[in-house]
Protein backbone atom coordinates (compact mmCIF):
# COMPACT_ATOMS: atom_id res chain seq x y z
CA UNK A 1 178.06 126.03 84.88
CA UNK A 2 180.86 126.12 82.07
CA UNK A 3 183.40 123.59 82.92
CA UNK A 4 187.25 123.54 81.68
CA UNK A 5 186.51 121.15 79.15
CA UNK A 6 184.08 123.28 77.49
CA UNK A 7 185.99 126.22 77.88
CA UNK A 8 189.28 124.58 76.07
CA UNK A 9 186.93 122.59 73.24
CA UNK A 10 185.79 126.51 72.72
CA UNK A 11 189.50 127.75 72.40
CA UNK A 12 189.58 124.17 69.84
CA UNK A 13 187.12 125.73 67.66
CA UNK A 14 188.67 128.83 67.50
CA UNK A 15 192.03 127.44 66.31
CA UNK A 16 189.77 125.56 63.44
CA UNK A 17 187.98 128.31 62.48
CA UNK A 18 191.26 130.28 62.11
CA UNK A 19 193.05 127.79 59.20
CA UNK A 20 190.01 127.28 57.75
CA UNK A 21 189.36 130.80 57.66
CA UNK A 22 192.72 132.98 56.70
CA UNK A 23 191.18 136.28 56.14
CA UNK A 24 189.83 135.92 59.94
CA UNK A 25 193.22 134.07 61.08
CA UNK A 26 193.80 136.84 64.18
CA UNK A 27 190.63 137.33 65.25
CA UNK A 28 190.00 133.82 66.07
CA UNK A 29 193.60 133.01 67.51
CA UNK A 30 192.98 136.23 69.94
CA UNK A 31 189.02 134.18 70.78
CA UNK A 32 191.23 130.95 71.53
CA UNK A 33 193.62 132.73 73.78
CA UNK A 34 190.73 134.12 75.37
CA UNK A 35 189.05 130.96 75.87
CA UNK A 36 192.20 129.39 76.98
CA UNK A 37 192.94 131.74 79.36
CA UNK A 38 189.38 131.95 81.00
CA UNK A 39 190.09 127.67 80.74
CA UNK A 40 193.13 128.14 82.87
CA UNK A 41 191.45 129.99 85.40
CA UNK A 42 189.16 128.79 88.74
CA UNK A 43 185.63 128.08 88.45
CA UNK A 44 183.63 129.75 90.85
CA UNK A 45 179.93 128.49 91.20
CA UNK A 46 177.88 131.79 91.29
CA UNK A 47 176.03 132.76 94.45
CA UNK A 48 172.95 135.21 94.90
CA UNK A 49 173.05 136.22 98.66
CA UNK A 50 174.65 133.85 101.72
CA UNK A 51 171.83 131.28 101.20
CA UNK A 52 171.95 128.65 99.01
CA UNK A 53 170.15 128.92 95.97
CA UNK A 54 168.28 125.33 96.39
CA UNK A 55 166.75 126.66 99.78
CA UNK A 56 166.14 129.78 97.91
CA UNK A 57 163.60 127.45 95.62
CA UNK A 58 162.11 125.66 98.83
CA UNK A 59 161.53 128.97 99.99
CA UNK A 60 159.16 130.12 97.36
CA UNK A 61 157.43 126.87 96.75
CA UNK A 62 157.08 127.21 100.49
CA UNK A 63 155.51 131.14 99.85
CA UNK A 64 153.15 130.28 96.88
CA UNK A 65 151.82 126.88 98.53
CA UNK A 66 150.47 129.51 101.59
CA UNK A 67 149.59 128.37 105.05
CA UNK A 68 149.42 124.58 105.84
């Protein structure tokens, strides 16, 4: 899972890359809003179905291993 330090160290970069590179100076300050933004934002751990996705694992170890 991204985390909001990653996210901001990402909007970082872009602010580097766009002094060290002037010809590319708006599209990098428009990637570091955009990082910034998504930085500002909740994190919301992703979820396939209501069951959680460890049991999910058990589950199929539990299929392949076959009858005990």
């Amino acid at each position: 899972m991204t985390t909001h330090c990653e996210l901001s160290s990402r909007a970082a970069l872009c602010r580097q890359l766009a002094r060290r590179e002037p010809n590319s100076k708006t599209y990098w300050l428009a990637e570091a809003e955009n990082w910034l933004r998504l930085s500002r934002e909740p994190i919301h751990p992703v979820r396939i179905g209501t069951e959680d996705p460890f049991e999910q694992f058990l589950g199929l170890i539990e299929q392949r291993a076959g009858p005990s």
